[in-house]
Protein backbone atom coordinates (compact mmCIF):
# COMPACT_ATOMS: atom_id res chain seq x y z
CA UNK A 1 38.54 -5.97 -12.57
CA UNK A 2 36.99 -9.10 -14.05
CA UNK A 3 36.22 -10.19 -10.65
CA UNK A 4 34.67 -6.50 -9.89
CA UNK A 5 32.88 -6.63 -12.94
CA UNK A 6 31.26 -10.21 -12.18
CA UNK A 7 30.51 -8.94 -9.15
CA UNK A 8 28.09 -5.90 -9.88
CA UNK A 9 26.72 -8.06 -12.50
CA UNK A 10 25.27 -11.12 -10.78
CA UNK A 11 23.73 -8.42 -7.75
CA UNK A 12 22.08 -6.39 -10.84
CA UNK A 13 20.64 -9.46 -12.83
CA UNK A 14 19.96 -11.32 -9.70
CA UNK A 15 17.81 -8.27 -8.00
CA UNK A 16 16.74 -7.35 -11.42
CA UNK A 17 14.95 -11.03 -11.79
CA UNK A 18 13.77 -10.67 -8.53
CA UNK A 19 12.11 -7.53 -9.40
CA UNK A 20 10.86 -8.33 -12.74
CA UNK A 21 8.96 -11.36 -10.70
CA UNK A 22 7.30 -9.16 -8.46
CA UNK A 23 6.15 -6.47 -10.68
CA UNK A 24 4.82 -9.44 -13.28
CA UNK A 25 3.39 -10.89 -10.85
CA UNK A 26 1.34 -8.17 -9.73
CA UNK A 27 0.45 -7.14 -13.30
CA UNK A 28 -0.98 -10.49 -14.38
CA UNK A 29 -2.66 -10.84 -11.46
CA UNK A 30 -4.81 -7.58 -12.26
CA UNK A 31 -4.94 -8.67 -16.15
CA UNK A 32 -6.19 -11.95 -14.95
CA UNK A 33 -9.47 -9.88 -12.78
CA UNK A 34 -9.59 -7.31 -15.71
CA UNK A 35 -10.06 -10.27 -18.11
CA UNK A 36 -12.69 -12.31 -15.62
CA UNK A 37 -14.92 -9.43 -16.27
CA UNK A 38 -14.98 -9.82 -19.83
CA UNK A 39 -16.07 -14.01 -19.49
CA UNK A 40 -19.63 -15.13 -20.75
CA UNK A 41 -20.64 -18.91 -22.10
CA UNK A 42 -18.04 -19.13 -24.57
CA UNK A 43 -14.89 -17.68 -23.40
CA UNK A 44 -14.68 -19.46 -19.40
CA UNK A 45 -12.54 -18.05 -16.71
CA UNK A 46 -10.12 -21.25 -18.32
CA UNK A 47 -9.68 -19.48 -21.46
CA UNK A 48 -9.28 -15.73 -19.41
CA UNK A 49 -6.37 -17.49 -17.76
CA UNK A 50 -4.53 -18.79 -21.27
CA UNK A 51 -5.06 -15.07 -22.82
CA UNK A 52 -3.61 -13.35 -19.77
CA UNK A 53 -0.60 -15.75 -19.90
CA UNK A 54 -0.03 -15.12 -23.55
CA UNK A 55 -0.10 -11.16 -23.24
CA UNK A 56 2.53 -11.74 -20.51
CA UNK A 57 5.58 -11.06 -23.15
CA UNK A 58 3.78 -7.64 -23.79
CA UNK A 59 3.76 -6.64 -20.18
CA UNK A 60 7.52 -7.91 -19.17
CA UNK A 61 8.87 -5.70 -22.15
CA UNK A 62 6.93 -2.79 -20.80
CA UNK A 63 7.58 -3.33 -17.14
CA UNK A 64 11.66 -4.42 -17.82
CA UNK A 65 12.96 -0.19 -17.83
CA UNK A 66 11.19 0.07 -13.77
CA UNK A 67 12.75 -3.86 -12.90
CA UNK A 68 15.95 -2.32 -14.07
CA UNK A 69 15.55 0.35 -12.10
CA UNK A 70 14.47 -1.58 -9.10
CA UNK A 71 17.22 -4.40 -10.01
CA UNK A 72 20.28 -1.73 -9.59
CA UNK A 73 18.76 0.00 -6.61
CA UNK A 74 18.12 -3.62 -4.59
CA UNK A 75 21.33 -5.05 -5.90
CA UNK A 76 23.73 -2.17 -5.56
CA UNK A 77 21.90 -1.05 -2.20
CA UNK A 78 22.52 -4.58 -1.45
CA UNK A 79 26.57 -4.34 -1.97
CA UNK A 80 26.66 -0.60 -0.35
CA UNK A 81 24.87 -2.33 3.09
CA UNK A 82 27.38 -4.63 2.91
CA UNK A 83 30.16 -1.83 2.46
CA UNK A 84 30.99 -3.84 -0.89
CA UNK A 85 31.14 -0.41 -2.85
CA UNK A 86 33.17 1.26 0.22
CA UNK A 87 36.22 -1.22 -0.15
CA UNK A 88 36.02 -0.75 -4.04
CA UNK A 89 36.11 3.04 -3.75
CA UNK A 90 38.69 2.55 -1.04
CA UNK A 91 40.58 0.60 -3.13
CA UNK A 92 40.97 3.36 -5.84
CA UNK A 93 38.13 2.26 -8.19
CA UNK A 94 36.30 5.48 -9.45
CA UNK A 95 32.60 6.07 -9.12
CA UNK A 96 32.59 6.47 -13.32
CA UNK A 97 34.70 2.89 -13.57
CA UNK A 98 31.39 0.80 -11.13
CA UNK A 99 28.99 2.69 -12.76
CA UNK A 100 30.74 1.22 -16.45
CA UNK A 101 29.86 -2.34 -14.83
CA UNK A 102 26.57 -1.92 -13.36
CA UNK A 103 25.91 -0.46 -17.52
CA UNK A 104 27.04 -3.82 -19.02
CA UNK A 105 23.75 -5.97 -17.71
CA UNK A 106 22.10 -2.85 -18.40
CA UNK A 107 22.79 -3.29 -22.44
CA UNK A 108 22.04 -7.00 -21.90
CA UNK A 109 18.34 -6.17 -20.50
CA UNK A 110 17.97 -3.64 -22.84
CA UNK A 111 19.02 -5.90 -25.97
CA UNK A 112 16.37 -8.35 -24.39
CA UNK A 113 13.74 -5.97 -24.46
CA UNK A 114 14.07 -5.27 -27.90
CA UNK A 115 14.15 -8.61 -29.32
CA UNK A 116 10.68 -9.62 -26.55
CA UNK A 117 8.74 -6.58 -28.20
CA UNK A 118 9.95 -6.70 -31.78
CA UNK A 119 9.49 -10.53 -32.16
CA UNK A 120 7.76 -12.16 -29.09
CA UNK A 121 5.41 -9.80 -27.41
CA UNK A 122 3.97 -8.84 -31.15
CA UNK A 123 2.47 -12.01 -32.30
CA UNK A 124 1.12 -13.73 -29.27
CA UNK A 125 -0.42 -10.90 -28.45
CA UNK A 126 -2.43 -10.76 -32.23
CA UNK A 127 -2.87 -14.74 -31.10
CA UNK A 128 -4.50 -14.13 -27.85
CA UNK A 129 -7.05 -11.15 -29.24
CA UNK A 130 -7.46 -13.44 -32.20
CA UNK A 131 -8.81 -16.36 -29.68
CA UNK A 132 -10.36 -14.05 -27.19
CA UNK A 133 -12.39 -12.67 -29.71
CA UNK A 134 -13.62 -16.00 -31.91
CA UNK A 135 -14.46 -17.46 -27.96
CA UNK A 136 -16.56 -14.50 -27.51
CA UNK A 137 -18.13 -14.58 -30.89
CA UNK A 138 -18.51 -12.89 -34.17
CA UNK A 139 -21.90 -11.51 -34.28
CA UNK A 140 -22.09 -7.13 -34.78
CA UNK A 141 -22.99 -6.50 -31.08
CA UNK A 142 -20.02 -8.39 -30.04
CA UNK A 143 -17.21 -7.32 -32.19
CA UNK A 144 -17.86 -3.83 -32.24
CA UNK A 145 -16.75 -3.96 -28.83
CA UNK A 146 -13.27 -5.28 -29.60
CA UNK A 147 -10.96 -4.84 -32.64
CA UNK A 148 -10.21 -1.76 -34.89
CA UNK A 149 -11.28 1.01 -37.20
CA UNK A 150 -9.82 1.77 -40.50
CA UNK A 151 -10.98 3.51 -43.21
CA UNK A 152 -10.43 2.91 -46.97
CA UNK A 153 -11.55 5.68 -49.70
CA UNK A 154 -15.22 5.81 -48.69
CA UNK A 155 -15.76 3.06 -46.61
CA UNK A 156 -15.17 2.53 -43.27
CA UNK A 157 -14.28 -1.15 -41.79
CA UNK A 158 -14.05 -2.65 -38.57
CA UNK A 159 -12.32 -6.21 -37.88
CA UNK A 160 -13.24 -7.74 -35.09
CA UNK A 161 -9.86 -10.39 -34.56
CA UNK A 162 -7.23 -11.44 -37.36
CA UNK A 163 -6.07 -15.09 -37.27
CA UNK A 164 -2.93 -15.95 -35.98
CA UNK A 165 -1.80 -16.69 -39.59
CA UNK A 166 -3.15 -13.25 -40.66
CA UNK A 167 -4.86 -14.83 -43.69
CA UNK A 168 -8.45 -14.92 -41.82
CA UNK A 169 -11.07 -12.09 -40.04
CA UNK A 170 -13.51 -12.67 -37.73
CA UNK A 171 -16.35 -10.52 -37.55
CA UNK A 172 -15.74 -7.74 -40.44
CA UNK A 173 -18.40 -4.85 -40.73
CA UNK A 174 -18.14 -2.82 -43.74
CA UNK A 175 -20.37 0.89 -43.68
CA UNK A 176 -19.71 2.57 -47.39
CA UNK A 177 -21.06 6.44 -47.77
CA UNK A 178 -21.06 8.70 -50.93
CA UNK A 179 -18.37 10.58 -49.71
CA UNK A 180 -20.77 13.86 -48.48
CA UNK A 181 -22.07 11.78 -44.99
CA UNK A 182 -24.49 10.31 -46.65
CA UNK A 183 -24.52 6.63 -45.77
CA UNK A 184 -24.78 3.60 -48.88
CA UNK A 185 -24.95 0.81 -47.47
CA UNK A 186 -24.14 -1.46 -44.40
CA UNK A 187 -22.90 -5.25 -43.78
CA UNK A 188 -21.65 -7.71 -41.84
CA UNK A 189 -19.80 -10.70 -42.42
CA UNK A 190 -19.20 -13.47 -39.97
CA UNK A 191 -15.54 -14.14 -41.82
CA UNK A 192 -13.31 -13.42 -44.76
CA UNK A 193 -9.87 -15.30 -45.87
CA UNK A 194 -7.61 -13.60 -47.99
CA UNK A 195 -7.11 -15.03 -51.35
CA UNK A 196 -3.38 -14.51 -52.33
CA UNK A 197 -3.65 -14.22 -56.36
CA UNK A 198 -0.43 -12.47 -57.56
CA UNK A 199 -2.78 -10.67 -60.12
CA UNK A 200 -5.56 -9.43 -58.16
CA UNK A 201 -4.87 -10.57 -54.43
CA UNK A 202 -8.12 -9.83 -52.71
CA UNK A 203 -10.51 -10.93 -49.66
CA UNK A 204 -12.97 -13.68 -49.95
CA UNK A 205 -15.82 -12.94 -47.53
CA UNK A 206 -18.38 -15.51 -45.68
CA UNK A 207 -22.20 -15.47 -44.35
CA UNK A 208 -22.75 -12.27 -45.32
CA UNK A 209 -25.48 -10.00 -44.73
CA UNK A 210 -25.71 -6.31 -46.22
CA UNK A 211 -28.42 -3.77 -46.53
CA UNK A 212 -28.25 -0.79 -48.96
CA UNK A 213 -29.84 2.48 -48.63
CA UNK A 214 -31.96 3.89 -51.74
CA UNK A 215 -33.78 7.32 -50.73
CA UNK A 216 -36.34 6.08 -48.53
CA UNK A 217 -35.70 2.26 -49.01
CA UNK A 218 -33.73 -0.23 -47.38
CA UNK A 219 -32.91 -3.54 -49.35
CA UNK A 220 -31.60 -6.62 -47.72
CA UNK A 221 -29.87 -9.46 -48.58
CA UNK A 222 -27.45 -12.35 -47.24
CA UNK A 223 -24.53 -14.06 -49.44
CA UNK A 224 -23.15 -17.08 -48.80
CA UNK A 225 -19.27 -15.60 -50.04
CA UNK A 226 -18.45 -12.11 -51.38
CA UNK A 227 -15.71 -10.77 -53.07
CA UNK A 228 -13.93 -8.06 -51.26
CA UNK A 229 -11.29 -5.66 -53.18
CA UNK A 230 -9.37 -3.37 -50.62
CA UNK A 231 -5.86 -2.56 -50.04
CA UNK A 232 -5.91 -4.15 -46.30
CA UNK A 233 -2.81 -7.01 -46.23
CA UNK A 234 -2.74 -9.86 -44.05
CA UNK A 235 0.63 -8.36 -42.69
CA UNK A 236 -1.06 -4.21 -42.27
CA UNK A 237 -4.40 -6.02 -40.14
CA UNK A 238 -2.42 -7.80 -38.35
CA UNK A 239 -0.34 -4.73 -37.31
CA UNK A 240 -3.69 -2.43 -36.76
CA UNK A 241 -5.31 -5.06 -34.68
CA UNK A 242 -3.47 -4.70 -31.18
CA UNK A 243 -2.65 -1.66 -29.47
CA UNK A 244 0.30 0.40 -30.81
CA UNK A 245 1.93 -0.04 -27.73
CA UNK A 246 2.01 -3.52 -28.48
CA UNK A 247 3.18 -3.77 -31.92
CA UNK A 248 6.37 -4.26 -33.51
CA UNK A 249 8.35 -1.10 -33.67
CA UNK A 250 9.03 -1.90 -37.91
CA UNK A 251 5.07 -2.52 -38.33
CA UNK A 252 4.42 0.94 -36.39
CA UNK A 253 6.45 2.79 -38.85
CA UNK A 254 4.83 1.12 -41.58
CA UNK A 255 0.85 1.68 -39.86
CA UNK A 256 1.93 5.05 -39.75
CA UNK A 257 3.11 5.54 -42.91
CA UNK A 258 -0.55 4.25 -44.44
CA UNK A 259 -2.42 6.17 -41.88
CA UNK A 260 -0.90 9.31 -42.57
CA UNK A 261 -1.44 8.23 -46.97
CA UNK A 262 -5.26 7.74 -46.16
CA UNK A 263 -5.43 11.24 -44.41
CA UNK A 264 -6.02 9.58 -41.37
CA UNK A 265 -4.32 11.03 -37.31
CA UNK A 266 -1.25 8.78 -37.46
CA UNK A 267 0.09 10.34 -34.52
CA UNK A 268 -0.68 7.92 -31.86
CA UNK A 269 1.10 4.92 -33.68
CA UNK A 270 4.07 8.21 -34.52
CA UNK A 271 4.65 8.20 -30.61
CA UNK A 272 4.27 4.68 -30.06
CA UNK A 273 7.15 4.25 -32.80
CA UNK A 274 9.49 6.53 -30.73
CA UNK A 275 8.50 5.14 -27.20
CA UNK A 276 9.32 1.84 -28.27
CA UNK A 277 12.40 3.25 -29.81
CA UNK A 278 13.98 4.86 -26.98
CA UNK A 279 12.73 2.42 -24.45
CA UNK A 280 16.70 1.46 -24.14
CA UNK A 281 17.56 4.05 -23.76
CA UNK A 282 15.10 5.19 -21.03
CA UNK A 283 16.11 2.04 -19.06
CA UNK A 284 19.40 3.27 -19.29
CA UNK A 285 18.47 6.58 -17.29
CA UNK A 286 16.62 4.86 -14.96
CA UNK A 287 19.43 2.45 -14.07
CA UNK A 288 21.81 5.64 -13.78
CA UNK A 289 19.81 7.40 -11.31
CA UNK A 290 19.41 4.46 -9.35
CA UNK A 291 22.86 3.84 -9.15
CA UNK A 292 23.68 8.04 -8.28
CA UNK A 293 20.61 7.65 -5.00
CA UNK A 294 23.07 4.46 -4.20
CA UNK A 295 25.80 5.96 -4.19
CA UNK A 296 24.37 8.91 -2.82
CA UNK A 297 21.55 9.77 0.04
CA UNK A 298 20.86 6.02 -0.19
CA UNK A 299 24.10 4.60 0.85
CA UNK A 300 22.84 4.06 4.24
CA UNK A 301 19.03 3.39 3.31
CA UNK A 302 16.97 0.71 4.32
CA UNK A 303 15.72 -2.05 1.87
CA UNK A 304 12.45 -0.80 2.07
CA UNK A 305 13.04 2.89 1.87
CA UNK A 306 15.29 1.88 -1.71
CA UNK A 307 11.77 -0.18 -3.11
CA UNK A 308 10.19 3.35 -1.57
CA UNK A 309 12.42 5.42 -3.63
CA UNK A 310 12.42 3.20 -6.75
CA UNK A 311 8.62 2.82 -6.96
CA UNK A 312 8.42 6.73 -6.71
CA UNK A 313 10.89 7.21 -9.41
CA UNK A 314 9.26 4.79 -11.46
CA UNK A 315 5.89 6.29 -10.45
CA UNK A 316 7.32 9.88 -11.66
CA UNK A 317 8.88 8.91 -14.83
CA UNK A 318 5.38 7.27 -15.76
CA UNK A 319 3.43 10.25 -14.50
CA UNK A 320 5.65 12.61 -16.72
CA UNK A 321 4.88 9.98 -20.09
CA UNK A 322 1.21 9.89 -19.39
CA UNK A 323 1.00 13.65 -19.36
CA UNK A 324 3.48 14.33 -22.14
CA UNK A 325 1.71 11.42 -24.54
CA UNK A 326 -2.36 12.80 -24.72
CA UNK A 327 -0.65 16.86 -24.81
CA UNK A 328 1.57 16.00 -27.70
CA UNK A 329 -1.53 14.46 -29.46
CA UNK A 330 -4.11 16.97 -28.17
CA UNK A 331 -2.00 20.10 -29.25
CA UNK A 332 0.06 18.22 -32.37
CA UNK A 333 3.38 18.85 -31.55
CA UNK A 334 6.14 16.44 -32.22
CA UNK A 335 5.83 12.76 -31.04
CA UNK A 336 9.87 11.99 -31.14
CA UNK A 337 9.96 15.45 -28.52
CA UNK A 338 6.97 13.65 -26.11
CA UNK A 339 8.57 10.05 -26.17
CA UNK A 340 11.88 11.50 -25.64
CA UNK A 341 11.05 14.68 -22.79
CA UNK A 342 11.15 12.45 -19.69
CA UNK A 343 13.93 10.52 -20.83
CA UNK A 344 16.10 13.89 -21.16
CA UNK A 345 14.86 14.85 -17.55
CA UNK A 346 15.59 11.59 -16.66
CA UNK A 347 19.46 11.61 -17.48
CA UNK A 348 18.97 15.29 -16.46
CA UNK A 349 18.79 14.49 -12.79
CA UNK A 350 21.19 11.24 -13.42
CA UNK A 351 24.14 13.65 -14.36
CA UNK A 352 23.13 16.04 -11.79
CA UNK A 353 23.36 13.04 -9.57
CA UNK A 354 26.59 12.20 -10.42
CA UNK A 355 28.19 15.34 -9.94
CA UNK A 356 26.80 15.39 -6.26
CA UNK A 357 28.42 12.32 -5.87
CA UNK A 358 32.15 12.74 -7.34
């Protein structure tokens, strides 16, 4: 069995890698012309090429579940063209006993997945926004376009890029109202550093320039540094600055968590929480129902009918998320039931599958 076992493991991690390569391949090579739109004087096709590279941990752990799936299609479609899996059945080994060993690299890719987007993916990606957007600069016009929104009592903030060490912001503008729409006042500063005092930790702000609104009056006037008092961490910015999809599954919870305490939708970063969450588990239902068409109407496929069949599986699963994701949010029902939907149908036809085939 060891033999059997090493067997259906190096054809999944070797077709698997092979996979992974091709899809990553493909998807940086789009980033890369997304990102060459995007280049002006100060951030060169050069420094396009460095941010696509470090958002490339990002995109492997979302595009490892579909190079699993590929992986145990190629690889097992592989060892049933080669009537591999024929002698094994033949030889009394059960259907449930290959599909045991084709699970074991499975838990492997699925344990690297986790650790690339909890602790890999997370803070190179905050590093590349972080460089794209001081490269593109920190003026208003300019870092509006990029960055986030919060909101904190009656002001609303937007950060254009947090440092890599999430003690600095570029570009912070900073619109306070009265609480009735009625807008205060207005600034922009060109940075800010967080000042860490255990007593009164706060944000020390740079080249500012703020105009208030009295009735009919405007007043303006420019600071060289400003005190700034708001309950924003280093650690919180740095999780609100890159897309929920791309943060840490712990620092979703927690975004959440202070969304939903400022009366804020905390929904989207809700369903990114569980998405990330049962990404194992949807690679695991992807991998099954590759290994059921194997062992099923694919035992006699071609190699490019299999990549046929897995890119239209893959293409499915992703259809059913995309639709399932904006509903759940549109209509508020729960985000645990939209992230988890396709996986259920998912292992749905697996097991259906897999009684076709015993």
């Amino acid at each position: 069995m060891n033999r059997l076992d090493s067997l259906l493991r190096n054809a999944m991690l070797l077709a698997t890698a092979g996979a992974t390569l091709v899809i990553l391949s493909l998807d940086m090579t789009f980033s890369l012309m997304d990102q060459m739109r995007d280049t002006n004087a100060g951030y060169t096709a050069l420094d396009a090429v460095v941010h696509v590279l470090w958002t490339t941990p990002a995109s492997l752990h979302e595009l490892l579940p579909f190079a699993a799936l590929g992986g145990a299609l190629i690889g097992l479609g592989m060892l049933a063209s080669g009537n591999e899996l024929v002698v094994m059945q033949s030889a009394g080994v059960s259907t449930g006993r290959i599909l045991f060993a084709v699970f074991k690299p499975t838990l492997g890719i699925m344990l690297f997945g986790l650790l690339i987007g909890e602790y890999v993916a997370p803070p190179l990606e905050r590093q590349a926004e972080s460089h794209r957007a001081e490269l593109r600069g920190a003026d208003p016009g300019t870092a509006l376009e990029q960055g986030a929104w919060y909101k904190s009592g009656d002001e609303f903030i937007h950060v254009g890029a947090i440092s890599p060490d999430g003690a600095s912001l570029i570009g912070v503008s900073r619109y306070r109202s009265d609480g009735g729409g009625e807008l205060l006042s207005a600034s922009f500063a060109a940075s800010a550093h967080y000042v860490a005092d255990p007593e009164a930790p706060h944000w020390r702000l740079r080249q500012v320039r703020e105009s208030r609104f009295t009735g009919e009056d405007i007043v303006s006037n420019s600071y060289p540094e400003q005190e700034w008092r708001v309950d924003l961490s280093p650690d919180l910015l740095g999780v609100l600055l890159i897309e929920p999809d791309q943060q840490p599954i712990s620092g979703l919870w927690r975004m959440a968590e202070f969304l939903e305490a400022e009366g804020l939708d905390s929904a989207p970063h809700f369903l990114a929480f569980w998405k990330k969450l049962l990404q194992p588990l949807a690679t695991l239902a992807l991998v099954l129902v590759a290994a059921c068409f194997v062992f099923g109407p694919l035992r006699e496929a071609t190699m490019g009918y299999r990549i046929f069949v897995a890119l239209s599986v893959g293409l499915g699963f992703t259809i059913v998320q995309r639709i399932l994701e904006p509903l759940s949010l549109l209509f508020g029902f729960s985000p645990l039931l939209a992230a988890a939907a396709p996986i259920l149908l998912l292992a749905l036809l697996g097991w259906l599958l897999l009684r076709r085939v015993n």
